[in-house]
N, C-alpha and C. Protein backbone atom coordinates (compact mmCIF):
# COMPACT_ATOMS: atom_id res chain seq x y z
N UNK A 1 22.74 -31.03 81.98
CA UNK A 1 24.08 -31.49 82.25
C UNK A 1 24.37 -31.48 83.76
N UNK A 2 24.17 -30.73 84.04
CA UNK A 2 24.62 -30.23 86.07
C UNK A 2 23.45 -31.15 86.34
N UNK A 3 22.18 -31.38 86.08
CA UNK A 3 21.20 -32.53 86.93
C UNK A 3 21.99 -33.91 86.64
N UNK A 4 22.43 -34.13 85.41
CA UNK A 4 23.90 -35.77 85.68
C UNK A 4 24.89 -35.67 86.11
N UNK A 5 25.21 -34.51 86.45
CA UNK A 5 26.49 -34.24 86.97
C UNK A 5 26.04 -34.63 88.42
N UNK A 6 24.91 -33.94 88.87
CA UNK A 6 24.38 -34.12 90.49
C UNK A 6 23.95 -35.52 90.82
N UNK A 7 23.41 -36.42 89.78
CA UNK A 7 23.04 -37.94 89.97
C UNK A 7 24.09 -39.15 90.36
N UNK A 8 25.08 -38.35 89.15
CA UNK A 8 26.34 -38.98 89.28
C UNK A 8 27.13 -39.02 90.40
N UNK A 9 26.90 -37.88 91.42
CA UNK A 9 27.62 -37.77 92.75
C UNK A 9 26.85 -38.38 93.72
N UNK A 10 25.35 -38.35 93.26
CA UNK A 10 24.49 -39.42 94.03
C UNK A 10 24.87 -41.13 94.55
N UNK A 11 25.75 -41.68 93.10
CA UNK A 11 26.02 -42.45 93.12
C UNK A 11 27.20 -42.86 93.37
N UNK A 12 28.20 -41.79 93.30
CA UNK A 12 29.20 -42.27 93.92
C UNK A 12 29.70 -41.86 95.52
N UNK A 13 28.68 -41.03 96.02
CA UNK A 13 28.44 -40.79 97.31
C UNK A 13 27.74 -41.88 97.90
N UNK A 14 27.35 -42.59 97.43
CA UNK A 14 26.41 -43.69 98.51
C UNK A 14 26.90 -45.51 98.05
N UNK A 15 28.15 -45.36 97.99
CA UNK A 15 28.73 -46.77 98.07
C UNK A 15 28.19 -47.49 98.83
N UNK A 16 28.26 -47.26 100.24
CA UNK A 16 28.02 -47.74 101.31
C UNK A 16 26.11 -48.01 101.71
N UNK A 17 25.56 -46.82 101.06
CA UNK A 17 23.80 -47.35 100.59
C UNK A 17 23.42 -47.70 99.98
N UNK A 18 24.10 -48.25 98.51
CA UNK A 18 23.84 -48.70 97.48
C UNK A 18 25.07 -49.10 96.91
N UNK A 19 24.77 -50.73 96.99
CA UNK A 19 26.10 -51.53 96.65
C UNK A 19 26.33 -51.64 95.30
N UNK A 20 25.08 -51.90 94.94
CA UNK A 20 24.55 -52.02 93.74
C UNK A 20 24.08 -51.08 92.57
N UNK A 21 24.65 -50.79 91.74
CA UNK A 21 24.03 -49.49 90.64
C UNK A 21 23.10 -50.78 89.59
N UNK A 22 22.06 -50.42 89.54
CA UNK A 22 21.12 -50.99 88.48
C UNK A 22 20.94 -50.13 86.99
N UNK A 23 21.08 -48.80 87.42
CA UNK A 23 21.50 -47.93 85.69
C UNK A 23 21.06 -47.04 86.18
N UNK A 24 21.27 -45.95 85.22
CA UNK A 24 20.77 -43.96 85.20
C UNK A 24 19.60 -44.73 83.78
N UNK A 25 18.70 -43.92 84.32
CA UNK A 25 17.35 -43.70 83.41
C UNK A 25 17.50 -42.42 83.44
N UNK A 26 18.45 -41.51 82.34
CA UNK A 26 17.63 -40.33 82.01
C UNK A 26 18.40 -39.50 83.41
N UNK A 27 17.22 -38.84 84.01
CA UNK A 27 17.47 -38.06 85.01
C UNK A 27 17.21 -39.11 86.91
N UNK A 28 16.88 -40.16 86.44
CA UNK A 28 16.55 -41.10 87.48
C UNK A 28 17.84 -41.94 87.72
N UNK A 29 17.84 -42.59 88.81
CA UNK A 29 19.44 -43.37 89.11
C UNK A 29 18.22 -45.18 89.75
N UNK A 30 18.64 -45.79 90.11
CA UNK A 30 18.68 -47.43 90.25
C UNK A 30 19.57 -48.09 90.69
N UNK A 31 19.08 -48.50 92.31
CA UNK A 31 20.59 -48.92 93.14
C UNK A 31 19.22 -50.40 93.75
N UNK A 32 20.60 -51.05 94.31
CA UNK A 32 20.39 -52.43 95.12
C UNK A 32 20.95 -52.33 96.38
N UNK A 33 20.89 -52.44 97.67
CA UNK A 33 21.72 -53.17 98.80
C UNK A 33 21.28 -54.04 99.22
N UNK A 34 21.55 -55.53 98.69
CA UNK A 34 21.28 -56.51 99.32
C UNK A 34 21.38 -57.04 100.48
N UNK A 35 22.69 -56.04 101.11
CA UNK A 35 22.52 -57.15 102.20
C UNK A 35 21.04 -55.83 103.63
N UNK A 36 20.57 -55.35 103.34
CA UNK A 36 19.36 -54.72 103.83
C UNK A 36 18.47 -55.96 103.66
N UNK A 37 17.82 -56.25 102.75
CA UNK A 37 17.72 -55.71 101.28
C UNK A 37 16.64 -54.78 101.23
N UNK A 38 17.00 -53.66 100.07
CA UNK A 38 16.52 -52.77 99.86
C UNK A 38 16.56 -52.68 98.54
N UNK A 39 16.15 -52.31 97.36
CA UNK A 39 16.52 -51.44 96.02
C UNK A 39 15.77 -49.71 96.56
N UNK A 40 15.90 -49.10 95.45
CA UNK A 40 15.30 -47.85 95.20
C UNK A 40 15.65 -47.11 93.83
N UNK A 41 14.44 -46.07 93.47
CA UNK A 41 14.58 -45.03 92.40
C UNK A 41 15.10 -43.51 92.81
N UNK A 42 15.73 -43.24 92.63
CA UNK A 42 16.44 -41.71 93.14
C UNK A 42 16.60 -40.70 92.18
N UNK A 43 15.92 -39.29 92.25
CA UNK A 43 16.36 -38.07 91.38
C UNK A 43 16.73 -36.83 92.30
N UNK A 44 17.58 -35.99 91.59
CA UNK A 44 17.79 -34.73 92.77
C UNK A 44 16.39 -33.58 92.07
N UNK A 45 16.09 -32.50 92.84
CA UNK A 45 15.33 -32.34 92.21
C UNK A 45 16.09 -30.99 90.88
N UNK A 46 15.44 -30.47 90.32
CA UNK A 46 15.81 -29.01 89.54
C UNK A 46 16.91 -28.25 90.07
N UNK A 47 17.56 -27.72 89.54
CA UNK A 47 18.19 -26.97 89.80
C UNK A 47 16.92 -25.64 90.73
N UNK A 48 17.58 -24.81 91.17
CA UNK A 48 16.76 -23.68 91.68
C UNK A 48 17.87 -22.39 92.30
N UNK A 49 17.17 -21.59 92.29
CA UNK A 49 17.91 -20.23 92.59
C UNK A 49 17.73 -19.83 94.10
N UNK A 50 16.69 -20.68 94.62
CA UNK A 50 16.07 -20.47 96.38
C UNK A 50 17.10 -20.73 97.25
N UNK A 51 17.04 -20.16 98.59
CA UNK A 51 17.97 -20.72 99.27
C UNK A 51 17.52 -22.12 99.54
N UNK A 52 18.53 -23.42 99.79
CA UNK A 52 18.16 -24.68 100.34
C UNK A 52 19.21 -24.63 101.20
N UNK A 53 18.32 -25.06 102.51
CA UNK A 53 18.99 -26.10 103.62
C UNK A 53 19.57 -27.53 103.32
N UNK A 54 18.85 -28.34 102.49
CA UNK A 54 19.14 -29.74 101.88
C UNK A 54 19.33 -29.47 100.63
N UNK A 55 20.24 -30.58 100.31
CA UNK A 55 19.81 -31.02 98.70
C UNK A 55 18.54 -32.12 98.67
N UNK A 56 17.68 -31.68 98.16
CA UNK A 56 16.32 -32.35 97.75
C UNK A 56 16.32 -33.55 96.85
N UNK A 57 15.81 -34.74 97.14
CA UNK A 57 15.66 -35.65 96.42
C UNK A 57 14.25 -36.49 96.62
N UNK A 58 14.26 -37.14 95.46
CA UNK A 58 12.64 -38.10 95.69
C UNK A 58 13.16 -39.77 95.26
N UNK A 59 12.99 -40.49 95.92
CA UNK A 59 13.04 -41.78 95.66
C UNK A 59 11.55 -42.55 96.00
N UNK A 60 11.96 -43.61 95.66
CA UNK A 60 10.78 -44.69 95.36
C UNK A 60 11.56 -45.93 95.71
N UNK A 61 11.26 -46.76 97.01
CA UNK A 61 11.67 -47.59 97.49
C UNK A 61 10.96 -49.21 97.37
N UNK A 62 11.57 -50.27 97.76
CA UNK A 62 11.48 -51.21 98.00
C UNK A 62 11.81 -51.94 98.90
N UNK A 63 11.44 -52.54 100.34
CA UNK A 63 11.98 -53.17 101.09
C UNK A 63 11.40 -54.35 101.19
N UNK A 64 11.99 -55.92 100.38
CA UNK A 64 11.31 -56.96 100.71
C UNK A 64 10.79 -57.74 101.98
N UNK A 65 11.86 -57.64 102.86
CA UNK A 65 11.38 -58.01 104.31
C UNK A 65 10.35 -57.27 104.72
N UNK A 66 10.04 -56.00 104.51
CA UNK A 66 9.15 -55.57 105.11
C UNK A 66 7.69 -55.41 104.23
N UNK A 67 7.91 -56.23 103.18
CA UNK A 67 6.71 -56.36 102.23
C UNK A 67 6.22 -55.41 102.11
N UNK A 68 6.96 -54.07 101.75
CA UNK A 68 7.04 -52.79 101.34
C UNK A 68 7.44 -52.60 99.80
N UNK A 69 6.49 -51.98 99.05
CA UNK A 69 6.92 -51.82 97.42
C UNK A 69 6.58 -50.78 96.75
N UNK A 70 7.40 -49.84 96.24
CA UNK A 70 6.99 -48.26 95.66
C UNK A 70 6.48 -47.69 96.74
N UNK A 71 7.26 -47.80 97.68
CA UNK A 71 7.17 -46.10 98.92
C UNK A 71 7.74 -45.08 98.54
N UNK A 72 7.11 -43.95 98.36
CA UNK A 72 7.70 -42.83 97.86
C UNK A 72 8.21 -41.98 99.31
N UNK A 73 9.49 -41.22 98.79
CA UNK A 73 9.83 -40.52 99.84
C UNK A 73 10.42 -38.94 99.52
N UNK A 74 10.59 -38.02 100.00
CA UNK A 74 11.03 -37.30 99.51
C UNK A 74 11.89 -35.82 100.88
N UNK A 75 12.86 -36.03 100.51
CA UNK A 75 13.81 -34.70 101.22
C UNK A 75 13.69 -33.36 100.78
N UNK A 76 12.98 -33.08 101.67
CA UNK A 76 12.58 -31.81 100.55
C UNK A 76 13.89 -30.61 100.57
N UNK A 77 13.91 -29.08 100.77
CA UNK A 77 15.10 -28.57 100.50
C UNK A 77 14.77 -27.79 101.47
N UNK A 78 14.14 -27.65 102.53
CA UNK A 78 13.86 -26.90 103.55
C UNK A 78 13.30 -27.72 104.48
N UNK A 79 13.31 -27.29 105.98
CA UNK A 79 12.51 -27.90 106.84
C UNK A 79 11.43 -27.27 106.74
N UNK A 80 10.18 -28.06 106.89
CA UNK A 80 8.52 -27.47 107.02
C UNK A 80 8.25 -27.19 108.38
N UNK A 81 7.44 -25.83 107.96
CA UNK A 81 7.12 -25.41 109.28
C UNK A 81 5.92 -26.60 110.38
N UNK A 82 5.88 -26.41 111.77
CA UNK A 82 5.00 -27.05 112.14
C UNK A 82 3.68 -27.48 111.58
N UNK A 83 3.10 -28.50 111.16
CA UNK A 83 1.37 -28.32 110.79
C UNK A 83 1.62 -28.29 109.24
N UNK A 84 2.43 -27.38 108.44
CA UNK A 84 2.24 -26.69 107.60
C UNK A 84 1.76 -27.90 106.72
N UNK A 85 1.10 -27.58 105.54
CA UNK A 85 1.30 -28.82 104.42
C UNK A 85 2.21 -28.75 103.63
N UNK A 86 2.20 -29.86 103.72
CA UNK A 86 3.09 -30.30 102.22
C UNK A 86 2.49 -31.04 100.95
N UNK A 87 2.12 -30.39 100.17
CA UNK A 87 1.24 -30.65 98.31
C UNK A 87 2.02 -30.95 97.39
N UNK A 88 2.02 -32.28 96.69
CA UNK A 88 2.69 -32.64 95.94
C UNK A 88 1.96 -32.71 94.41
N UNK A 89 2.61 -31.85 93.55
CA UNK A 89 1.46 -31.91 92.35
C UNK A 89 1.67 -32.80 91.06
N UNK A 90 1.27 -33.55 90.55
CA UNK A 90 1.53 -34.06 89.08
C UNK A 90 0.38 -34.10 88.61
N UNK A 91 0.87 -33.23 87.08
CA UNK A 91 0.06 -32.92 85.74
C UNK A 91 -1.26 -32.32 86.80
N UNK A 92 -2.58 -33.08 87.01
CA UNK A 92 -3.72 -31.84 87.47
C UNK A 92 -3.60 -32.48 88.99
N UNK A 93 -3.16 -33.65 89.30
CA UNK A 93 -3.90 -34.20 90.33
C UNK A 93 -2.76 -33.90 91.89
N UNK A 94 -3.20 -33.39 92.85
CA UNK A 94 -2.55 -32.83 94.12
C UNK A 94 -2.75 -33.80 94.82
N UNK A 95 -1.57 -34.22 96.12
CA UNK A 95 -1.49 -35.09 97.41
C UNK A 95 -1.16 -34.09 98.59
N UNK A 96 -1.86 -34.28 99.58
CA UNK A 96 -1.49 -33.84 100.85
C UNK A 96 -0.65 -34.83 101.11
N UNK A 97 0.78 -34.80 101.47
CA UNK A 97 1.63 -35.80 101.92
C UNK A 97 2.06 -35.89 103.21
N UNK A 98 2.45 -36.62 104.38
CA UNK A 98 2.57 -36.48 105.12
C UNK A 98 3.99 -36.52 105.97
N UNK A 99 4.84 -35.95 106.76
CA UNK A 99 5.97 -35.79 107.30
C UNK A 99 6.51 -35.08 108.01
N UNK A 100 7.63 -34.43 108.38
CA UNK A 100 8.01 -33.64 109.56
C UNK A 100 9.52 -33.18 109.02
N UNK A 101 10.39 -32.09 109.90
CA UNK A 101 11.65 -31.82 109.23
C UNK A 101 11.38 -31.61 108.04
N UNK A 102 12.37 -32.38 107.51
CA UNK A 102 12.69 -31.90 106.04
C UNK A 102 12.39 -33.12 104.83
N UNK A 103 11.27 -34.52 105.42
CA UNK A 103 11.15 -35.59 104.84
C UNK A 103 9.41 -35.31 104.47
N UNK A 104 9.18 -36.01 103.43
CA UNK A 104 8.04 -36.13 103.35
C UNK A 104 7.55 -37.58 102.66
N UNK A 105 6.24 -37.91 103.16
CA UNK A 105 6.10 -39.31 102.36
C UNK A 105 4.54 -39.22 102.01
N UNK A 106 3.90 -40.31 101.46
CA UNK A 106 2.89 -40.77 100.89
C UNK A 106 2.22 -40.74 102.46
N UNK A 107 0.57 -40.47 102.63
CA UNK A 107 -0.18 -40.56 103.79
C UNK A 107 -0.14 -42.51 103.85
N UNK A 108 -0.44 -42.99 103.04
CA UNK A 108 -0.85 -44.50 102.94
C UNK A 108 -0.48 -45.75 101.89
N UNK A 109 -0.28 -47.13 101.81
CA UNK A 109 0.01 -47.73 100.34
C UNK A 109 -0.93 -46.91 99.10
N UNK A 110 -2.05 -46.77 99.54
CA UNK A 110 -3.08 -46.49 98.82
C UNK A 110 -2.33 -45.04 98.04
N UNK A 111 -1.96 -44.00 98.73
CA UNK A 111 -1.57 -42.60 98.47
C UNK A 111 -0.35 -43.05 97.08
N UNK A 112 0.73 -43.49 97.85
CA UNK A 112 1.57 -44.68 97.22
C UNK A 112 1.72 -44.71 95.81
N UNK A 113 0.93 -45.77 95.68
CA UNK A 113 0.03 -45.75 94.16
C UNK A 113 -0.44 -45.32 93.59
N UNK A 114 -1.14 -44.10 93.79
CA UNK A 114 -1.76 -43.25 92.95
C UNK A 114 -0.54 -42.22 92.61
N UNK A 115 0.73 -41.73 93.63
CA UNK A 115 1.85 -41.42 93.44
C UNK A 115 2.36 -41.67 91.92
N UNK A 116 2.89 -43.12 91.99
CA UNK A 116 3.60 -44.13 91.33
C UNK A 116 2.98 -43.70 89.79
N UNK A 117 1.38 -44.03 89.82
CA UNK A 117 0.49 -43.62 88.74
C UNK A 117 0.97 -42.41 87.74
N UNK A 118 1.11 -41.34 88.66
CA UNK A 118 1.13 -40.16 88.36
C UNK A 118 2.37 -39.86 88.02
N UNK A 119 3.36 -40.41 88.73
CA UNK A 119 4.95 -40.18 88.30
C UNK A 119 5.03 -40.79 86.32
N UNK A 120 4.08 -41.91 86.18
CA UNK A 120 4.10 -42.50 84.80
C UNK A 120 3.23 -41.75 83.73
N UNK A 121 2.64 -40.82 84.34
CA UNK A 121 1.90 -40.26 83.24
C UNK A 121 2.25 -38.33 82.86
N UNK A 122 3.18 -38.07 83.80
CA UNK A 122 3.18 -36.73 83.59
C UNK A 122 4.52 -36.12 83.77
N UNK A 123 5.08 -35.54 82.46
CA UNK A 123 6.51 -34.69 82.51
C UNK A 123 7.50 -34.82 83.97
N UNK A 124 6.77 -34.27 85.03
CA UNK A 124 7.61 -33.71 85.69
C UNK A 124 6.45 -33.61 87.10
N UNK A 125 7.31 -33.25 88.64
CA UNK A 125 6.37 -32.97 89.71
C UNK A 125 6.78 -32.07 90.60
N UNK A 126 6.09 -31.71 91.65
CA UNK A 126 7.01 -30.18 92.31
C UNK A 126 6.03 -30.77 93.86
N UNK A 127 6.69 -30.05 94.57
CA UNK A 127 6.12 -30.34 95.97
C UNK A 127 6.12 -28.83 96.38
N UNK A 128 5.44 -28.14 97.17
CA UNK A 128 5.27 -27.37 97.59
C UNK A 128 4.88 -27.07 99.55
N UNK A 129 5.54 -26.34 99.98
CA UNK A 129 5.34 -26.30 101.65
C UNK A 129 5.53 -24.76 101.73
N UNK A 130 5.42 -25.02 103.32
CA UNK A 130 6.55 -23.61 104.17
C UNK A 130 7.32 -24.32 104.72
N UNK A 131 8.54 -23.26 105.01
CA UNK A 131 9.46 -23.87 105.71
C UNK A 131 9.34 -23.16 107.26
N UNK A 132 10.19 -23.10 108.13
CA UNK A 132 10.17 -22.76 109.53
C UNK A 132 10.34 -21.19 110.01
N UNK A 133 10.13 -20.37 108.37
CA UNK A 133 10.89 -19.14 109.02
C UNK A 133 9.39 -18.24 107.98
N UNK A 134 8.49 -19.06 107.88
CA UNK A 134 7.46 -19.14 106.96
C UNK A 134 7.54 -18.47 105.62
N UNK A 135 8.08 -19.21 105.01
CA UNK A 135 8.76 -18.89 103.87
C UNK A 135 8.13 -20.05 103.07
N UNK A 136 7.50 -19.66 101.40
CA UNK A 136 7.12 -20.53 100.73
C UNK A 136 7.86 -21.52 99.65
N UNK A 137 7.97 -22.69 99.57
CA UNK A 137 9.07 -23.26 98.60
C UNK A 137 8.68 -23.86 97.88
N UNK A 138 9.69 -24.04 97.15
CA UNK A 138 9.14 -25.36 95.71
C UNK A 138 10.19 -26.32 95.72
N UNK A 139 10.07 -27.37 95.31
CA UNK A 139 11.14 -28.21 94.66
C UNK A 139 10.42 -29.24 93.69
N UNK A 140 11.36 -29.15 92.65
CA UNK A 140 10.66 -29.61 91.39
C UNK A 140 11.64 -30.74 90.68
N UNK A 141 10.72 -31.62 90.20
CA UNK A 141 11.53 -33.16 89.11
C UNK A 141 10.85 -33.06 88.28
N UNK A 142 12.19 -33.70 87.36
CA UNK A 142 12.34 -34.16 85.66
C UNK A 142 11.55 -35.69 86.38
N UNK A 143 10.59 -36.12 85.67
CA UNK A 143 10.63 -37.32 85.60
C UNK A 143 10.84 -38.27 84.37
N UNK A 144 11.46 -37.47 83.71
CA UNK A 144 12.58 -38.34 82.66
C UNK A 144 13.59 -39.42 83.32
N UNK A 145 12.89 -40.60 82.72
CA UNK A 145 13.22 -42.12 83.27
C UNK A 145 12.53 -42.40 84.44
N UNK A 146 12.07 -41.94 85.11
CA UNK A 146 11.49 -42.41 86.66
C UNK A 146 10.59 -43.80 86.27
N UNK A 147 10.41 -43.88 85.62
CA UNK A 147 9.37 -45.16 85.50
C UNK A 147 10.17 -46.40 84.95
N UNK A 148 11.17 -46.13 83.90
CA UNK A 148 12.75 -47.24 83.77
C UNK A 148 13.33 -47.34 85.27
N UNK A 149 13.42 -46.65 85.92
CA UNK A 149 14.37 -46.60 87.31
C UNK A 149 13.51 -47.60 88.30
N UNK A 150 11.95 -46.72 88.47
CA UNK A 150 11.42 -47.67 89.64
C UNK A 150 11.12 -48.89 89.00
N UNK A 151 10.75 -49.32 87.59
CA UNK A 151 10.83 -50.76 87.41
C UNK A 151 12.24 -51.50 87.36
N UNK A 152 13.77 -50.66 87.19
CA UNK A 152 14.47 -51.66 87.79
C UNK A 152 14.69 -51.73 89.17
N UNK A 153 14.23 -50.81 90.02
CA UNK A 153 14.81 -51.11 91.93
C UNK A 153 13.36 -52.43 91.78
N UNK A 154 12.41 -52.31 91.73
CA UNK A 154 11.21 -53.25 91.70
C UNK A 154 11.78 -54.65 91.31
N UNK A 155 12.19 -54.57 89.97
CA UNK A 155 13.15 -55.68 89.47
C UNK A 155 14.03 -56.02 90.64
N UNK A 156 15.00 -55.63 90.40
CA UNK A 156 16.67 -55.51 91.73
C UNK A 156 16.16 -56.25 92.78
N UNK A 157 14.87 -56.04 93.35
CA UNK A 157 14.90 -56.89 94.60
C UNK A 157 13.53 -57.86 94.58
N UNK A 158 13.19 -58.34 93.61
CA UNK A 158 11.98 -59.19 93.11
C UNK A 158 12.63 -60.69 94.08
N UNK A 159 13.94 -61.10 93.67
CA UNK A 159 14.40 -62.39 94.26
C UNK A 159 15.23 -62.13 95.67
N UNK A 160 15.06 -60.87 95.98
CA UNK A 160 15.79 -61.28 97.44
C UNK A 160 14.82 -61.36 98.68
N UNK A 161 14.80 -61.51 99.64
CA UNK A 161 14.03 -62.15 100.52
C UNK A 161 14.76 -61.90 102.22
């Protein structure tokens, strides 16, 4: 209930980034801004008892102008320490991901996709780092709906240009 309660403020906090609501999948949300154009897939992550600096989220983007499709991104809930890694796990298979602050993304399209893959085949995913005060964290997703969500932002911006 409190993870739709938190999606729901997702969406009505970002009028102005998302003009467009395409639907809630579940625990996943589906927005458009055309005039970018952009779509994307958005979840917050788990609830958690840790301290967070951010509220954590993972989306899955689309930018047609930039012939960009299923970029994964993710805010994590702490800033990472210098160097440190950041491991993103679903079901058996781990990504070294790459980023700085408190963002993290896919190393490559290639990384990307095997991402995307993995978001469709397994419950749920957790990312793991340090943060700056070397402190170890987690942040973890439902991926209930993520795969309805990123095929409608995919959809959402198929005809804009």
């Amino acid at each position: 209930m409190r993870k739709t309660i938190a999606l729901a403020l997702i969406c009505l906090a970002t009028p102005l980034a998302a003009k467009d609501s395409l639907g809630v999948f579940s625990d996943w949300g589906a927005f458009r801004d055309p005039s970018v154009p952009r779509c994307y897939a958005i979840a917050v992550a788990t609830d958690s008892k840790a301290k967070r600096e951010f509220d954590p989220f993972a989306s899955v983007g689309t930018w047609p102008r930039r012939q960009l499709r299923g970029q994964v991104h993710f805010r994590l809930s702490r800033q990472i320490a210098d160097k440190a890694a950041v491991t993103l796990i679903l079901g058996r298979k781990s990504f070294r991901l790459t980023g700085g602050g408190a963002d993290a993304w896919a190393q490559d399209r290639t990384m990307d996709a095997a991402i995307l893959a993995g978001m469709r085949s397994t419950p749920r995913m957790t990312i793991r780092s340090t943060d700056r005060s070397g402190r170890r964290f987690t942040d973890t997703y439902s991926l209930a709906g993520a795969a309805s969500a990123i095929d409608a932002a995919t959809l959402g911006c198929a005809r804009l240009k």
